[in-house]
N, C-alpha and C. Protein backbone atom coordinates (compact mmCIF):
# COMPACT_ATOMS: atom_id res chain seq x y z
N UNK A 1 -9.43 6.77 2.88
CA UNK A 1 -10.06 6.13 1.75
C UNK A 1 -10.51 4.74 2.17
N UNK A 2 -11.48 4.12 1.88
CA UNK A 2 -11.99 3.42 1.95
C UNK A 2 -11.83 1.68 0.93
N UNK A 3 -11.11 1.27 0.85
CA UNK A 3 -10.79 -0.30 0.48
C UNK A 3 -11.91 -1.25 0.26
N UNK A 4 -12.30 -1.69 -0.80
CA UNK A 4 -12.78 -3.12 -1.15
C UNK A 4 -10.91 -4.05 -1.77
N UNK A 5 -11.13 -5.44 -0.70
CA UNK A 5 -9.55 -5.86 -1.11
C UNK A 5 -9.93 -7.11 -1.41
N UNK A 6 -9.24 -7.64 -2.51
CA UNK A 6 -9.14 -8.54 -3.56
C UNK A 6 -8.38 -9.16 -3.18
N UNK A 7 -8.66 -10.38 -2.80
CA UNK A 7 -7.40 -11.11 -2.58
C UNK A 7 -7.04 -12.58 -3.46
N UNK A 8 -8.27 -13.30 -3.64
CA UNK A 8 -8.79 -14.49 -4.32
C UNK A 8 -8.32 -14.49 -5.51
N UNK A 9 -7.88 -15.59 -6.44
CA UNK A 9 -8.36 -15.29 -7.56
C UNK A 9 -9.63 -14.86 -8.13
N UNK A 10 -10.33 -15.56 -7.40
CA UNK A 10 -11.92 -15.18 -7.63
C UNK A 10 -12.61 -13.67 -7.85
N UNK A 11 -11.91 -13.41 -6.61
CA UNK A 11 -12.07 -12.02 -6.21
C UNK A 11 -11.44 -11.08 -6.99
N UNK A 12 -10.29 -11.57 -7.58
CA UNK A 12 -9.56 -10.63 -8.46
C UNK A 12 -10.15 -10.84 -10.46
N UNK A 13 -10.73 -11.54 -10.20
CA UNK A 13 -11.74 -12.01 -11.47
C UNK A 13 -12.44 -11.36 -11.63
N UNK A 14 -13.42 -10.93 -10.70
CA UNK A 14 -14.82 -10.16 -10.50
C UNK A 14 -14.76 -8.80 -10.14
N UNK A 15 -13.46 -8.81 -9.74
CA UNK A 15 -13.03 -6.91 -9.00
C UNK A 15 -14.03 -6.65 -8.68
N UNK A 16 -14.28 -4.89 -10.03
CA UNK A 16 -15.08 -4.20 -9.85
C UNK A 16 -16.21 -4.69 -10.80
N UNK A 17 -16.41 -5.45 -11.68
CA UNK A 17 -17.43 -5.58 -12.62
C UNK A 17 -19.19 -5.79 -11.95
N UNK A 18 -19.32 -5.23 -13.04
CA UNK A 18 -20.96 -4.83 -12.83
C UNK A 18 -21.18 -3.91 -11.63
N UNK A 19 -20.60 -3.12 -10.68
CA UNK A 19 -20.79 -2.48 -9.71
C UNK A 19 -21.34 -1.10 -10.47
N UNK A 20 -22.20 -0.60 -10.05
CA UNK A 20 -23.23 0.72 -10.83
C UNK A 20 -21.94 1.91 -10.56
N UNK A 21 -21.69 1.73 -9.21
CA UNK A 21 -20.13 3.33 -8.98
C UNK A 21 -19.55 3.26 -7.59
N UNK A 22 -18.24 3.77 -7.92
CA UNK A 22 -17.78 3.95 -6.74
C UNK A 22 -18.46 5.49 -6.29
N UNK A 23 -18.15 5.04 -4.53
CA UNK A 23 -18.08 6.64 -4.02
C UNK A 23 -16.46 7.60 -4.48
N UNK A 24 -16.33 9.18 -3.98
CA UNK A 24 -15.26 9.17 -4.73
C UNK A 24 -13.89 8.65 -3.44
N UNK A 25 -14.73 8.49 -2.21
CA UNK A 25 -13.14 7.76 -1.04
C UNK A 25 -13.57 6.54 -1.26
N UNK A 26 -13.63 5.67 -1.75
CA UNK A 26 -14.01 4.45 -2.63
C UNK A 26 -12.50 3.74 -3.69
N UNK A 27 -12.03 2.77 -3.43
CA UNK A 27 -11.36 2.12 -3.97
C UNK A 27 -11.23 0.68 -4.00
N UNK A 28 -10.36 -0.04 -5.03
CA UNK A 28 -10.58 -1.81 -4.71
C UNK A 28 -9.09 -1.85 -5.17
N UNK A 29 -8.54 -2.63 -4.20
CA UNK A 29 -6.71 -2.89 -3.79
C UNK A 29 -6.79 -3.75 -3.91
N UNK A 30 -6.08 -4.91 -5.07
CA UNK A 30 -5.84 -5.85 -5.50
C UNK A 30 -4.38 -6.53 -4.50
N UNK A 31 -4.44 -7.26 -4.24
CA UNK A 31 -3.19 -8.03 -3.08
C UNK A 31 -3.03 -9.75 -4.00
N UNK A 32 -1.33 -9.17 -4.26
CA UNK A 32 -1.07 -10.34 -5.03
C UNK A 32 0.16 -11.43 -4.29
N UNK A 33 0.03 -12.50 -4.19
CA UNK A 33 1.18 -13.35 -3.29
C UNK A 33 2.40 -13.04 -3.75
N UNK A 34 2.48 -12.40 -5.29
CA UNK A 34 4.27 -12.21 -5.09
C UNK A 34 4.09 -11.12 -6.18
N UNK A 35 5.19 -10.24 -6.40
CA UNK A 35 5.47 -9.15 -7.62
C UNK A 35 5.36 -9.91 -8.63
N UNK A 36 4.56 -9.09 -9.85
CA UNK A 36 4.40 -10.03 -10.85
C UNK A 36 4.55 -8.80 -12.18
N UNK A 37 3.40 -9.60 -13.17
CA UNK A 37 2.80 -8.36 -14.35
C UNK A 37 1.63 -8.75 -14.47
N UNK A 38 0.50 -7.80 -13.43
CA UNK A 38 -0.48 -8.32 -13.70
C UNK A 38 -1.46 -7.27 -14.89
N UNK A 39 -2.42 -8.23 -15.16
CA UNK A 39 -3.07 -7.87 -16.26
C UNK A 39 -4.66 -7.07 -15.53
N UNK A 40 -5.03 -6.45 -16.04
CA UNK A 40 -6.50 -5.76 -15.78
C UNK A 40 -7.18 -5.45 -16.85
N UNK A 41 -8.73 -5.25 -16.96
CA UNK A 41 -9.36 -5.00 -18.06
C UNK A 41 -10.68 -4.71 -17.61
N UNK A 42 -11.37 -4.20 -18.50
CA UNK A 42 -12.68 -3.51 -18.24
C UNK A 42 -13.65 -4.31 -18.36
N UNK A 43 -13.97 -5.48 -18.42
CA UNK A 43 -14.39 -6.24 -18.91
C UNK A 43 -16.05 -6.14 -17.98
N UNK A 44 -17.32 -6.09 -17.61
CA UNK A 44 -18.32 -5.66 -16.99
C UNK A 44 -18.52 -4.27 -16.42
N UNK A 45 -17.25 -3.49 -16.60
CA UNK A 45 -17.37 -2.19 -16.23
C UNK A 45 -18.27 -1.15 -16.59
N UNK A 46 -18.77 -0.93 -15.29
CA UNK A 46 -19.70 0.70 -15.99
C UNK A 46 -19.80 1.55 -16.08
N UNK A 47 -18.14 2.21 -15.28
CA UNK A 47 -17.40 3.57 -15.60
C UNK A 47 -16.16 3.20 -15.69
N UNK A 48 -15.73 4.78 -15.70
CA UNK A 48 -14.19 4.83 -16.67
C UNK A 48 -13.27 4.84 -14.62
N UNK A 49 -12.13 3.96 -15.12
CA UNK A 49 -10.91 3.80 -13.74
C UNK A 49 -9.44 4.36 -14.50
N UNK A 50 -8.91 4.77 -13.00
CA UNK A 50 -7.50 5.08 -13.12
C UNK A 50 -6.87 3.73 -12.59
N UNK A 51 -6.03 2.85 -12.94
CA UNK A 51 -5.40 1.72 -12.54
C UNK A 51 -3.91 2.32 -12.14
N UNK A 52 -3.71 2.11 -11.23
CA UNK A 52 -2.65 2.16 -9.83
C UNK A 52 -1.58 1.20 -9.65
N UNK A 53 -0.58 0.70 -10.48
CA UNK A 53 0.40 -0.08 -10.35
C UNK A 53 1.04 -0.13 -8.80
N UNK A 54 1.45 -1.11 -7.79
CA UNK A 54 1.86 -0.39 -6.63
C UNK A 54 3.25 -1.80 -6.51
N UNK A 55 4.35 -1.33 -6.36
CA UNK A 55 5.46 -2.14 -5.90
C UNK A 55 5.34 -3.01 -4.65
N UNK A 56 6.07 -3.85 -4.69
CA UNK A 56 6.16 -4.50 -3.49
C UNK A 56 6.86 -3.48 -2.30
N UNK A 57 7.62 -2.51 -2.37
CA UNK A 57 7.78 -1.20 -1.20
C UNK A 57 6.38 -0.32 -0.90
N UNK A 58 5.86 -0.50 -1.66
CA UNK A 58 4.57 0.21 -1.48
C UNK A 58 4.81 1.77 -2.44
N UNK A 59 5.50 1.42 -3.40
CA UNK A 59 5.78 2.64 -3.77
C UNK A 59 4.69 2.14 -5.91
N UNK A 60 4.58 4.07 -6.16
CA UNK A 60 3.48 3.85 -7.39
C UNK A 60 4.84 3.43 -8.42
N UNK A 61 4.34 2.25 -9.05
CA UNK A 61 5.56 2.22 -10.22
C UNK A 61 4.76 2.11 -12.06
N UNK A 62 3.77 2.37 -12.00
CA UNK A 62 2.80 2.60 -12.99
C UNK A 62 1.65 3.25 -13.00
N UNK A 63 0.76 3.22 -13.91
CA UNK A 63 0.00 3.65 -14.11
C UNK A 63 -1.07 3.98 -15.24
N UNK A 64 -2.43 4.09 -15.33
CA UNK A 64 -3.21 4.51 -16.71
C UNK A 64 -4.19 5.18 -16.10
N UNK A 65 -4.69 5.97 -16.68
CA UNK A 65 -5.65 7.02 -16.04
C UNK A 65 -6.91 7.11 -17.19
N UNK A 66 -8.26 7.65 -16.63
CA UNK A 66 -9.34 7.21 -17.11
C UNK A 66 -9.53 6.45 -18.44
N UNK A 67 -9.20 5.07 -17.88
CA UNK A 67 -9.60 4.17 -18.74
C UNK A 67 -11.08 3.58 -18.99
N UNK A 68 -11.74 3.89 -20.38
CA UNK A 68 -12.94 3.55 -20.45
C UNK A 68 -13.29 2.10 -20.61
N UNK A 69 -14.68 1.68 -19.83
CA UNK A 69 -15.36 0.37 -20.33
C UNK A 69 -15.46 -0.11 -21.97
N UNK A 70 -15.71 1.17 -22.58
CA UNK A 70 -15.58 0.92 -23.74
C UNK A 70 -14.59 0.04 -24.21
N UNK A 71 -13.20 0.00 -23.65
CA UNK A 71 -11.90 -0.73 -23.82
C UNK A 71 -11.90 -2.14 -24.13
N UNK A 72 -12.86 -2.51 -23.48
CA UNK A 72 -12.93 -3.76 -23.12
C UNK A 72 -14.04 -4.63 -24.55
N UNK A 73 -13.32 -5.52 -24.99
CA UNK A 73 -12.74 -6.54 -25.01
C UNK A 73 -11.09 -6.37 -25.89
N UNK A 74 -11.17 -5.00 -26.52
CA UNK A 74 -10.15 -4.73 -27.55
C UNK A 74 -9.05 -4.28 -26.53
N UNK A 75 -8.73 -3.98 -25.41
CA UNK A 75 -7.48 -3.69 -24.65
C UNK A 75 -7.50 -4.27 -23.05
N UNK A 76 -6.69 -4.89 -22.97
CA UNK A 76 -6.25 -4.64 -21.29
C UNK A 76 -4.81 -4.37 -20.71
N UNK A 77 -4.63 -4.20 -20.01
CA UNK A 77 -3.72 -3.26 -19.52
C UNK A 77 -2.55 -3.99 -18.31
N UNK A 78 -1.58 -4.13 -18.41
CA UNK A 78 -0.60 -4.42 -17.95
C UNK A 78 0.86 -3.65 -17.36
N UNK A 79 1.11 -3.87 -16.22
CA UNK A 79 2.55 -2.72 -15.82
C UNK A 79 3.72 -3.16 -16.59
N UNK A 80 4.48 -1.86 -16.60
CA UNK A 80 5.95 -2.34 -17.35
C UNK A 80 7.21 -2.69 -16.30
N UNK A 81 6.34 -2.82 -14.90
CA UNK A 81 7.70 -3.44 -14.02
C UNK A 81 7.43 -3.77 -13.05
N UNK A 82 7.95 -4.72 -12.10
CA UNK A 82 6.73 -5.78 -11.00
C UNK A 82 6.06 -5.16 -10.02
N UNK A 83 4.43 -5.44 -10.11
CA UNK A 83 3.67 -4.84 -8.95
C UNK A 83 3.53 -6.05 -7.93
N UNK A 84 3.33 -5.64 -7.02
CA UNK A 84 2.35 -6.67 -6.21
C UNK A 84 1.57 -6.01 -5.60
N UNK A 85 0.91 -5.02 -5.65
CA UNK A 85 -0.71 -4.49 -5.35
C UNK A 85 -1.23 -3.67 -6.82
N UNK A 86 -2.36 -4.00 -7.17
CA UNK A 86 -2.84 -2.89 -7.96
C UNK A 86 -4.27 -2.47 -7.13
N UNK A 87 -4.12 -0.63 -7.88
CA UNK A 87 -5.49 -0.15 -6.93
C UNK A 87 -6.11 0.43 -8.38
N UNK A 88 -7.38 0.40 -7.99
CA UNK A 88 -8.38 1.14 -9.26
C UNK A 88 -9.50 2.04 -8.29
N UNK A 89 -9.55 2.99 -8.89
CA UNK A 89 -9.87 3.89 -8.22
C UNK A 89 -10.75 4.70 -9.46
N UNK A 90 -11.74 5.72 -8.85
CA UNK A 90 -13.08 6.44 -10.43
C UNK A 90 -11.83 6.87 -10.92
N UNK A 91 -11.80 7.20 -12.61
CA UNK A 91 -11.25 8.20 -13.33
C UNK A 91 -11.01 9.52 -12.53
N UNK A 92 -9.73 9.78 -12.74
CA UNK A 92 -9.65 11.32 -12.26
C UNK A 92 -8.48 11.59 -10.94
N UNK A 93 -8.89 10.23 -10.15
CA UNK A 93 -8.10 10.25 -8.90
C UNK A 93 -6.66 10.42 -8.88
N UNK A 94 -5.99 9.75 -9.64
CA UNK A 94 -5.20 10.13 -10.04
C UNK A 94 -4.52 11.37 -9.95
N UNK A 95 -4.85 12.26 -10.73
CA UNK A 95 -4.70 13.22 -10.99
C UNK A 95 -5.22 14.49 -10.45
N UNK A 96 -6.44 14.35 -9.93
CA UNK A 96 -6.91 15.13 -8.88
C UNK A 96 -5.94 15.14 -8.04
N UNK A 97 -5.25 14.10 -6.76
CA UNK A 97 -4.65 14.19 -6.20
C UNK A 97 -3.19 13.85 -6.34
N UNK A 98 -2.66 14.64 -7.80
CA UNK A 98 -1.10 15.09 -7.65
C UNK A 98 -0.43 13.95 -7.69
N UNK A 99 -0.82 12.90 -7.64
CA UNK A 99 0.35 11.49 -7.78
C UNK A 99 1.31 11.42 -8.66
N UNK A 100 2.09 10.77 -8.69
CA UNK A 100 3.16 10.54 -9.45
C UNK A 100 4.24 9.19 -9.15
N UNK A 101 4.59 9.29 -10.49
CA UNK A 101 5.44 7.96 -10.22
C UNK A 101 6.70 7.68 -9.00
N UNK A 102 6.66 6.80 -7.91
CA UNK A 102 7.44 6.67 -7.05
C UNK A 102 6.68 7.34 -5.74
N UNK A 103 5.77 7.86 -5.95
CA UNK A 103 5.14 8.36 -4.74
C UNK A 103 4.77 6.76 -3.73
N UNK A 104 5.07 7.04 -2.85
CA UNK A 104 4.38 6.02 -1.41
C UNK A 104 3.42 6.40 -1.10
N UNK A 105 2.75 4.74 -0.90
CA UNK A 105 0.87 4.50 -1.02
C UNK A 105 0.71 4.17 0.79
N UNK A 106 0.24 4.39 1.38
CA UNK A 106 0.01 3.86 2.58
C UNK A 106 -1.21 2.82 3.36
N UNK A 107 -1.01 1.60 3.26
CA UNK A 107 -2.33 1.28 3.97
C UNK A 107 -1.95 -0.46 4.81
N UNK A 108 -3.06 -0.54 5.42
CA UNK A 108 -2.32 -1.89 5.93
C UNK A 108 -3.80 -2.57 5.90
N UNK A 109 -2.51 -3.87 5.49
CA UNK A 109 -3.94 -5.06 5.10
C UNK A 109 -4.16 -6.27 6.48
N UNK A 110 -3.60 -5.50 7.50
CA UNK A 110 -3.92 -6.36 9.07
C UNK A 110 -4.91 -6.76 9.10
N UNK A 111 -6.01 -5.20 9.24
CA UNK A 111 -6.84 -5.06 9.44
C UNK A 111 -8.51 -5.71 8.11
N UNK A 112 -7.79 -5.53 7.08
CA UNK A 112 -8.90 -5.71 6.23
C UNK A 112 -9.33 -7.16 6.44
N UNK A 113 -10.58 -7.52 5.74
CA UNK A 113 -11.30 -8.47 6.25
C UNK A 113 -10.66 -9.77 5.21
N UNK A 114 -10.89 -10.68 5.75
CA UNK A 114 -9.88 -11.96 4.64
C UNK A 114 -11.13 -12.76 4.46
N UNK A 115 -11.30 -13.42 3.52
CA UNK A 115 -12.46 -14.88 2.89
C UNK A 115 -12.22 -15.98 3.90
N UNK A 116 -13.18 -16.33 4.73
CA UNK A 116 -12.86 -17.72 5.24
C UNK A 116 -13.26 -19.01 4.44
């Protein structure tokens, strides 16, 4: 799968908004400096996402699945126990591929590209 990674606040501001679509090996991995409760929302979105809670083990400890743009400004969405990565990924992924809570996510952020 393929990674757009968020690392900025900035970057985590702007995610995915206004982007026309992902491909479906297409994702954006949010990287946060410490476990937290972070918040997400649809806010410029122009399709529906599955949001990906991910632990500091790298393990799934939440989750919401095709969440519509429509949502947005009346909901956003928050985990019920500390992440420090979130991934958003098209509607469906999720569940297409069998996930579940506590499953291990694999990827390494060595390699991904950082903001100079």
């Amino acid at each position: 799968m393929r990674m757009r990674v968020a690392r900025t606040q900035e970057e985590h501001a702007k995610g995915l908004s206004g982007i026309p679509a992902l491909r479906a090996d297409e994702g954006m991995l949010y990287v946060y400096p410490l476990p937290h409760f972070y918040v997400h929302s649809m806010k410029d979105m122009l399709f529906p996402l599955d949001i990906i809670w991910i632990g500091k083990d790298k393990k799934i400890i939440d989750f919401i699945t095709d969440v519509p743009p429509e949502s947005y400004p009346e909901y956003s969405y928050v985990n019920d126990f500390l992440a420090q990565y979130v991934l958003e990924v098209n509607a469906g992924f999720f569940n297409d591929n069998n996930l579940k809570l506590g499953d291990g996510v694999e990827f390494s952020l060595k390699d991904a590209p950082k903001k100079q």
